[in-house]
C-alpha atoms as a PDB file:
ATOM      1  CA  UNK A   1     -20.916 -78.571 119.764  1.00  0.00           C
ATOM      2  CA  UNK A   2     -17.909 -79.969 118.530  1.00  0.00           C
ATOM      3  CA  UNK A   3     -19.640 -81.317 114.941  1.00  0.00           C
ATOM      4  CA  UNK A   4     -21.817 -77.946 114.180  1.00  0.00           C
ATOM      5  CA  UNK A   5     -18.483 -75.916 114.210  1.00  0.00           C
ATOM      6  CA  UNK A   6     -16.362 -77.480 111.145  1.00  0.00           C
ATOM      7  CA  UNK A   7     -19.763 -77.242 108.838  1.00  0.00           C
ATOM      8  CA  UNK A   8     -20.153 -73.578 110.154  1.00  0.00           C
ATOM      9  CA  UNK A   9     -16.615 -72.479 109.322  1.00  0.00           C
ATOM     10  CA  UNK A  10     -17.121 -74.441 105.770  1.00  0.00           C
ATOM     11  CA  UNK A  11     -20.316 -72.505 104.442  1.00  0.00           C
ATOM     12  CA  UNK A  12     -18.664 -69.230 105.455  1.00  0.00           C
ATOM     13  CA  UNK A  13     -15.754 -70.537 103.102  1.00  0.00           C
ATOM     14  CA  UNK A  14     -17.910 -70.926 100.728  1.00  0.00           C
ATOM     15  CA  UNK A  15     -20.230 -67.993 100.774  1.00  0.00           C
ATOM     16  CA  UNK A  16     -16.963 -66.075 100.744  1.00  0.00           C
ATOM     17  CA  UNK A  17     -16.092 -67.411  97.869  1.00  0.00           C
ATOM     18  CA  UNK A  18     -19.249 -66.961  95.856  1.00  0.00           C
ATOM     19  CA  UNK A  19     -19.239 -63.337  96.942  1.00  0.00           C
ATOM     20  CA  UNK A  20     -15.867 -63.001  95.737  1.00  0.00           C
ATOM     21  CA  UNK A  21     -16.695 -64.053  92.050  1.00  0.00           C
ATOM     22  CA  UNK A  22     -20.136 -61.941  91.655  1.00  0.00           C
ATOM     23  CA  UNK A  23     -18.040 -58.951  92.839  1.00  0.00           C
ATOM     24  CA  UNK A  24     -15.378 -59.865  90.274  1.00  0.00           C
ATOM     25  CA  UNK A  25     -18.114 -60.069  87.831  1.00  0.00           C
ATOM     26  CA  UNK A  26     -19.577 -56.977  88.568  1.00  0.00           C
ATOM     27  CA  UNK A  27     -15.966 -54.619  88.599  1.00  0.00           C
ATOM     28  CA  UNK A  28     -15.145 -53.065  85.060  1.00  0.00           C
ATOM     29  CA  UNK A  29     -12.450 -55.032  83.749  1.00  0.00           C
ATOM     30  CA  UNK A  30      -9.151 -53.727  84.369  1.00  0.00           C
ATOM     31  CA  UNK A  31      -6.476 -51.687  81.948  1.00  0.00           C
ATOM     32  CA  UNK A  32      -4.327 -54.270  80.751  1.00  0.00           C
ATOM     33  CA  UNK A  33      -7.668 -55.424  78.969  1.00  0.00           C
ATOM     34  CA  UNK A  34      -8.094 -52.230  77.194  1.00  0.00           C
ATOM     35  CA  UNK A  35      -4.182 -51.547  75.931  1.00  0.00           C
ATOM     36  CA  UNK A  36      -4.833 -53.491  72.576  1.00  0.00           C
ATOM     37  CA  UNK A  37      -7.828 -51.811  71.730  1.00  0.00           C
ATOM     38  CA  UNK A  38      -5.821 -48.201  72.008  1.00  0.00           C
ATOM     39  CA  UNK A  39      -2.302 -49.707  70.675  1.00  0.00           C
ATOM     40  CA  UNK A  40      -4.166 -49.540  67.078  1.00  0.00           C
ATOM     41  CA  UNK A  41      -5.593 -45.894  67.283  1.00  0.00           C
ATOM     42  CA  UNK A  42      -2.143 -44.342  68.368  1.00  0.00           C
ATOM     43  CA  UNK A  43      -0.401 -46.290  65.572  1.00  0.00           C
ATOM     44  CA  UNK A  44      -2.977 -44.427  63.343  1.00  0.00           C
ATOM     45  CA  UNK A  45      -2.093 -41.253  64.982  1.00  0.00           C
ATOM     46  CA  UNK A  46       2.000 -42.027  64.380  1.00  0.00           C
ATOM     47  CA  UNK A  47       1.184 -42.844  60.818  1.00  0.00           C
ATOM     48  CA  UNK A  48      -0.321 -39.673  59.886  1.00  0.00           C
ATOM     49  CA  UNK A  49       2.087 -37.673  61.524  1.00  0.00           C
ATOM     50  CA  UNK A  50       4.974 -37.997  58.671  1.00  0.00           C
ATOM     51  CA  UNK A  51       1.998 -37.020  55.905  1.00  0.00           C
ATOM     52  CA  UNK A  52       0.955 -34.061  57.878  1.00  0.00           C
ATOM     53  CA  UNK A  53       4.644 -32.685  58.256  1.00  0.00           C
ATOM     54  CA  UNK A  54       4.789 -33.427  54.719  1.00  0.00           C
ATOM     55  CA  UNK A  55       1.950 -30.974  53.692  1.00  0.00           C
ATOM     56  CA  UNK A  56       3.121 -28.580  55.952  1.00  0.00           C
ATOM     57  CA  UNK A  57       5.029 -25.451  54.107  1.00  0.00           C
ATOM     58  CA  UNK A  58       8.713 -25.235  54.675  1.00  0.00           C
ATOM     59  CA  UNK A  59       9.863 -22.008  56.422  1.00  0.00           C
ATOM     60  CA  UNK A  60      11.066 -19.356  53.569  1.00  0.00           C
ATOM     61  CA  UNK A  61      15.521 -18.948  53.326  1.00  0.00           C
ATOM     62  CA  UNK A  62      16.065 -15.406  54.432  1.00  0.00           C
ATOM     63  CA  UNK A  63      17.256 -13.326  51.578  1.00  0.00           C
ATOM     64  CA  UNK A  64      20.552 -12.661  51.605  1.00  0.00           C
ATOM     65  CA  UNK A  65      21.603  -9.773  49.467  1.00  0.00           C
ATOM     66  CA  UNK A  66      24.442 -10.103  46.602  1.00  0.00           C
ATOM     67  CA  UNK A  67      26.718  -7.576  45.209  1.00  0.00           C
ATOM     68  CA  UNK A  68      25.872  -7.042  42.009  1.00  0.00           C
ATOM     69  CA  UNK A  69      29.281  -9.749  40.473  1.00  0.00           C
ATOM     70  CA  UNK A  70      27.432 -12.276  42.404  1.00  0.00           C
ATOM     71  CA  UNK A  71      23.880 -11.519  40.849  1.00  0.00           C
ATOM     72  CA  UNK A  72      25.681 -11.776  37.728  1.00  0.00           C
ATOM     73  CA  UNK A  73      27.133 -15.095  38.607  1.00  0.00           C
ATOM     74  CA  UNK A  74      23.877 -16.633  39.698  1.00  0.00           C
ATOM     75  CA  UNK A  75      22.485 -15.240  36.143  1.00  0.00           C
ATOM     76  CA  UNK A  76      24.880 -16.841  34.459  1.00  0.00           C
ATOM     77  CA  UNK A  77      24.450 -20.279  36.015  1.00  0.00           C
ATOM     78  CA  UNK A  78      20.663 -19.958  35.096  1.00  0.00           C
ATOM     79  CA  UNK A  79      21.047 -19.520  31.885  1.00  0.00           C
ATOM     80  CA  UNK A  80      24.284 -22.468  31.538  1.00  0.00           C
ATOM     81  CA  UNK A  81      26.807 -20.301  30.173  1.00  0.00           C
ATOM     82  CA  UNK A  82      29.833 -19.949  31.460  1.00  0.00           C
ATOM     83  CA  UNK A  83      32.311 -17.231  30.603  1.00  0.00           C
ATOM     84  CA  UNK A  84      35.489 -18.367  28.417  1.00  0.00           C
ATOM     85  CA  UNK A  85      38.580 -18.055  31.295  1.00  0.00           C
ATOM     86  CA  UNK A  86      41.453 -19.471  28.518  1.00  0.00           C
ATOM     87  CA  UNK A  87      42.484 -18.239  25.678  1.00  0.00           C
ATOM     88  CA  UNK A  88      42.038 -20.725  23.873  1.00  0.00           C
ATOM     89  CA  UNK A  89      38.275 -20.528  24.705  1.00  0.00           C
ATOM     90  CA  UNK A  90      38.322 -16.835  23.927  1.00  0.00           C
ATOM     91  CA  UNK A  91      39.444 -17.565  20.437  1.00  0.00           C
ATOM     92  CA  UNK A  92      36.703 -20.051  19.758  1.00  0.00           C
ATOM     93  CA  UNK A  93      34.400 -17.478  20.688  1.00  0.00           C
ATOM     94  CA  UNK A  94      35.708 -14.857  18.811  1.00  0.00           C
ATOM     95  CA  UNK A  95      35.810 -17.389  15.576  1.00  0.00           C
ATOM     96  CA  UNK A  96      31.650 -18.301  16.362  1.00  0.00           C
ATOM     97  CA  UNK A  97      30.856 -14.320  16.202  1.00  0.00           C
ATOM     98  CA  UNK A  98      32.497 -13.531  12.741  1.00  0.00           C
ATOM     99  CA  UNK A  99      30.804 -16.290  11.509  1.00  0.00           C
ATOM    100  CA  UNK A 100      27.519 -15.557  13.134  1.00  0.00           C
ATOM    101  CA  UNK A 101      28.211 -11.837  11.644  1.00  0.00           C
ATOM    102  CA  UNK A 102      29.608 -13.086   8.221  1.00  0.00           C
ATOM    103  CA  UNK A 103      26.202 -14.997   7.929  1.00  0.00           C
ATOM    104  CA  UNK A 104      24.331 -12.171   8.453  1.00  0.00           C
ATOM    105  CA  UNK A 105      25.600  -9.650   6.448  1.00  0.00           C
ATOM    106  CA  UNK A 106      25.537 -12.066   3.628  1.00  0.00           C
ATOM    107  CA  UNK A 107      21.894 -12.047   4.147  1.00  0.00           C
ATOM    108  CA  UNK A 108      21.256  -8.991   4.522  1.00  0.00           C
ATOM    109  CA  UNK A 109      23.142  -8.052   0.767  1.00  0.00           C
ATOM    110  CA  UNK A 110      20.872 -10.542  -0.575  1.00  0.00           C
ATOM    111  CA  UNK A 111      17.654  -9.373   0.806  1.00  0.00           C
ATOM    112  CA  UNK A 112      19.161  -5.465  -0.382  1.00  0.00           C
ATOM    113  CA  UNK A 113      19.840  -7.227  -3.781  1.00  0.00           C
ATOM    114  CA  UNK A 114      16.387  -8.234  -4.049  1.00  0.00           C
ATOM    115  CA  UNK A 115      14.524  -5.205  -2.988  1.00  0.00           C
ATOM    116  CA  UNK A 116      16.627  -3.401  -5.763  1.00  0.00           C
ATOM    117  CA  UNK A 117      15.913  -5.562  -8.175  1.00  0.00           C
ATOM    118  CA  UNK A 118      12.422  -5.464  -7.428  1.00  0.00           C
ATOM    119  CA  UNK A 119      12.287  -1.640  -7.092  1.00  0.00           C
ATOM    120  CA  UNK A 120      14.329  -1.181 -10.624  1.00  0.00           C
ATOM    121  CA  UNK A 121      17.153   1.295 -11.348  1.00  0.00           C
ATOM    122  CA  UNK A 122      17.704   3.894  -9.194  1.00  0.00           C
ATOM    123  CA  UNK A 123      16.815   7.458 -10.136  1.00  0.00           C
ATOM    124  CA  UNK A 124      18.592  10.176  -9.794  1.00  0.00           C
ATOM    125  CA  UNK A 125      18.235  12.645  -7.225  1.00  0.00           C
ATOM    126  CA  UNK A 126      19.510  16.337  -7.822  1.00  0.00           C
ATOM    127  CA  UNK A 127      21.543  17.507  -5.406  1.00  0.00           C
ATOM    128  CA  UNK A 128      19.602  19.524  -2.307  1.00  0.00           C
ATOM    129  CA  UNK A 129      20.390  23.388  -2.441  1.00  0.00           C
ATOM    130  CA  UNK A 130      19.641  23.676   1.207  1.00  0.00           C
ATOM    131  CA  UNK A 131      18.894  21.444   3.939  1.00  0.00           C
ATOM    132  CA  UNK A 132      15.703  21.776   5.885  1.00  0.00           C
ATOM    133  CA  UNK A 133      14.641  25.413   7.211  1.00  0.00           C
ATOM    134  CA  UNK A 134      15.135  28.977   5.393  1.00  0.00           C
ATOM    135  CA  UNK A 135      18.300  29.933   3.767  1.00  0.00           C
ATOM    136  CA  UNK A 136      20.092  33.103   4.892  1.00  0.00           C
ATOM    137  CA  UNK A 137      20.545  35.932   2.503  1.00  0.00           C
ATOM    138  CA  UNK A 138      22.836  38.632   2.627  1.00  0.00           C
ATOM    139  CA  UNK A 139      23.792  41.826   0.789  1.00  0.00           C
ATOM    140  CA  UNK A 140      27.347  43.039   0.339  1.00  0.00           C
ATOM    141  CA  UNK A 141      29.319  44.645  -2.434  1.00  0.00           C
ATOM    142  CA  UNK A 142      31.789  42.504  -4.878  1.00  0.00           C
ATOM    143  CA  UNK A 143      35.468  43.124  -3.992  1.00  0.00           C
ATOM    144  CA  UNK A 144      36.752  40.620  -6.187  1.00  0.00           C
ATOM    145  CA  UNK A 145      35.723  39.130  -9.565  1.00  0.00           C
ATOM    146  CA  UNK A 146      39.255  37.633 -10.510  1.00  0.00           C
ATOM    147  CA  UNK A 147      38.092  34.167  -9.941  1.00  0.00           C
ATOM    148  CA  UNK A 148      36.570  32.325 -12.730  1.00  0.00           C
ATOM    149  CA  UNK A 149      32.238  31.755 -11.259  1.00  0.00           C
ATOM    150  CA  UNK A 150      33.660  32.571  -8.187  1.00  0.00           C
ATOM    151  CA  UNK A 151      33.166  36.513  -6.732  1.00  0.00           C
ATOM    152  CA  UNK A 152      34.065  37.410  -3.299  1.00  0.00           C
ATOM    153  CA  UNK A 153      31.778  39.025  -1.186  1.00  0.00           C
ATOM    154  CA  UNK A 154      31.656  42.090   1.270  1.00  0.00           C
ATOM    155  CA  UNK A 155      29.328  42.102   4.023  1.00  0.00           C
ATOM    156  CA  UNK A 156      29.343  45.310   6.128  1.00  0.00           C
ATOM    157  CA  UNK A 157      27.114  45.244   9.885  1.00  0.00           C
ATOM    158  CA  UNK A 158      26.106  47.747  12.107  1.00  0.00           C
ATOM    159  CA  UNK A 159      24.882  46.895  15.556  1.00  0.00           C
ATOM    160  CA  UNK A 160      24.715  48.772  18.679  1.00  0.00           C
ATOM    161  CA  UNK A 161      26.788  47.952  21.407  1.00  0.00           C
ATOM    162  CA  UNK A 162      24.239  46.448  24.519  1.00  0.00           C
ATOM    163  CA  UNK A 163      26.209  48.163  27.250  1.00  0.00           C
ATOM    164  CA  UNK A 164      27.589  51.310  25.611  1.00  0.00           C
ATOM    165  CA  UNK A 165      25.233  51.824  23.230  1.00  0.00           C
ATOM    166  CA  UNK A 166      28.051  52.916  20.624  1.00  0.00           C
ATOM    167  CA  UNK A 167      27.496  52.136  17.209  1.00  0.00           C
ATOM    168  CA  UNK A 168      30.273  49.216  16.301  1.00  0.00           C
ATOM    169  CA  UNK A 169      30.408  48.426  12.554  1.00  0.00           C
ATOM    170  CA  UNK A 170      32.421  45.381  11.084  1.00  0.00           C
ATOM    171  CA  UNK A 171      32.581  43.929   8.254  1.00  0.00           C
ATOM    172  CA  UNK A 172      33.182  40.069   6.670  1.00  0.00           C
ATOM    173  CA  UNK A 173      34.030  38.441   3.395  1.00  0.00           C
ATOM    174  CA  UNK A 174      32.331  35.752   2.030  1.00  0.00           C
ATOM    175  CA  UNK A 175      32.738  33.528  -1.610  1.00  0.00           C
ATOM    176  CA  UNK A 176      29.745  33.117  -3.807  1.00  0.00           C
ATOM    177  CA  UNK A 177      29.242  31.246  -6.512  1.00  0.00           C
ATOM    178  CA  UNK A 178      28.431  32.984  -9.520  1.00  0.00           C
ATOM    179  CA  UNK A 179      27.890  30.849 -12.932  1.00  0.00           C
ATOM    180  CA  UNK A 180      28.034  33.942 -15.676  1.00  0.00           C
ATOM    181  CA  UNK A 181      29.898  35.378 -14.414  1.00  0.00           C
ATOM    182  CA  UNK A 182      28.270  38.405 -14.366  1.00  0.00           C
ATOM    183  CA  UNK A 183      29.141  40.624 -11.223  1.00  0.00           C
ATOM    184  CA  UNK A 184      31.659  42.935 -11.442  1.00  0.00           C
ATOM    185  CA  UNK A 185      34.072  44.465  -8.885  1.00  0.00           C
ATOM    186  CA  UNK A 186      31.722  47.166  -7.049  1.00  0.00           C
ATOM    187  CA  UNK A 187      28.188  46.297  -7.664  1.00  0.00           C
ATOM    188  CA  UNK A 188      26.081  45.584  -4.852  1.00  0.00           C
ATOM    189  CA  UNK A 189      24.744  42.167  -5.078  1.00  0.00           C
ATOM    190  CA  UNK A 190      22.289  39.336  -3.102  1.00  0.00           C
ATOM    191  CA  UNK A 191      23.632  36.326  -2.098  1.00  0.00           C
ATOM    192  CA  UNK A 192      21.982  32.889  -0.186  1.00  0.00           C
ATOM    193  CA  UNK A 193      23.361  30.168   1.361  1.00  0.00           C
ATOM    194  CA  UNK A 194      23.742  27.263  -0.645  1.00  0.00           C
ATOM    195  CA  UNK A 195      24.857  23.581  -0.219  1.00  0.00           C
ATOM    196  CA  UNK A 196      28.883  23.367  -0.457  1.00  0.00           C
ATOM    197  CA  UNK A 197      30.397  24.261  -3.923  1.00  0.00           C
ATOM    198  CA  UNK A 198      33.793  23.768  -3.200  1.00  0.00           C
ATOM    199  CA  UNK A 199      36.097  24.331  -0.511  1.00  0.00           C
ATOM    200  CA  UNK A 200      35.468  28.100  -0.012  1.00  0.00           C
ATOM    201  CA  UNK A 201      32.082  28.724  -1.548  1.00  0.00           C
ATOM    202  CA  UNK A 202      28.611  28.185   0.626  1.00  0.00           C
ATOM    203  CA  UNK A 203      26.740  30.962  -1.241  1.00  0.00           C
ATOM    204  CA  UNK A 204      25.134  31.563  -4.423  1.00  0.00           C
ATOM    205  CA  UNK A 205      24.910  34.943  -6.227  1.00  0.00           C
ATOM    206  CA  UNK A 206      21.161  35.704  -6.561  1.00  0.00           C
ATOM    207  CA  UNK A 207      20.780  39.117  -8.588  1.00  0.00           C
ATOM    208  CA  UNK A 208      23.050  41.978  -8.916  1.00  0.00           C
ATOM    209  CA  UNK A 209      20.832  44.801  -7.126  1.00  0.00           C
ATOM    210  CA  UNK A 210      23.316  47.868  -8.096  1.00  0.00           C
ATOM    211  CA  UNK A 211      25.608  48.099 -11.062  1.00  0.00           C
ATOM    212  CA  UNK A 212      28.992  50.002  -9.938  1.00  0.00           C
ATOM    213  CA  UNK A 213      29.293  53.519 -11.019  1.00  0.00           C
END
């Protein structure tokens, strides 16, 4: 009884031990066998992270409003011109525009030069008796013939007055121009308005409708 009992307790052992390795065999294998597989894929992951942040838009600035010295400001900087602050500067500036306008009126006489030449001599334009629309005429009676072409005029009105209804008469004198002198002191002549003739004339005698008695 002795003997049997040491080989017994051996094959256990060692059917214990066999067991032990097929169910090793058969179990999945554990984590720490997986980690390197997955350590790749989230370095993948980390890598396109900075490319998609990249592509994504950045949020707008909020608009801030300016007063309008500022909007000029920022329209200046634009553009790369900056306002002359010395005098100095200010004088430069100053010189650059005559020039720039010196330049250009020199230009502009020779282009003038050379449309007259091409155009010829000028011709000459009588002088305008009236400017655009109808000239007025009036009728008065000569008061005065002392002048020499000159005769001055008296024009008598009669209107109603618009509240009263009174007749209200007045009268106004006027200097014609008259070139033979042909009115006399009395008659009852036609006048129109005329371009200027001297200081004192704007009308020219037109016909002498009444000789004075």
């Amino acid at each position: 009884m002795a003997d049997e009992t040491p080989d017994t307790t051996e094959e256990q052992k060692v059917e214990a031990v066999e067991a032990a390795k097929e169910t090793a065999a058969e179990q999945p294998a554990p984590a720490t066998e997986d980690a390197p597989a997955e350590a790749p894929a989230a370095e993948a992951d980390a890598a396109d992270a900075p490319e998609a942040e990249a592509e994504a838009p950045a949020p707008a600035e909020p608009v801030v409003p300016q007063t309008p010295k500022e909007r000029k400001a920022a329209a200046r900087a634009r553009r790369g011109k900056r306002r002359p602050s010395t005098p100095e500067e200010r004088a430069e500036l100053r010189k650059q525009k005559a020039a720039a306008r010196t330049r250009y009126r020199a230009k502009r006489r020779e282009k003038d030069r050379a449309a007259r030449g091409e155009a010829g001599p000028a011709k000459t334009v009588s002088p305008v008796e009236h400017g655009p629309g109808s000239p007025k005429e009036r009728l008065g009676t000569v008061v005065s013939d002392k002048a020499d072409k000159t005769i001055v005029v008296r024009i008598d009105t009669a209107r109603r007055h618009r509240r009263y209804q009174k007749i209200v008469r007045s009268s106004t004198t006027l200097h014609a121009h008259d070139e033979a002198n042909d009115a006399n002191t009395g008659d009852l002549v036609k006048v129109v308005e005329s371009r200027p003739l001297s200081r004192t004339k704007r009308w020219r005698l037109v016909e002498i409708l009444e000789r004075a008695k």
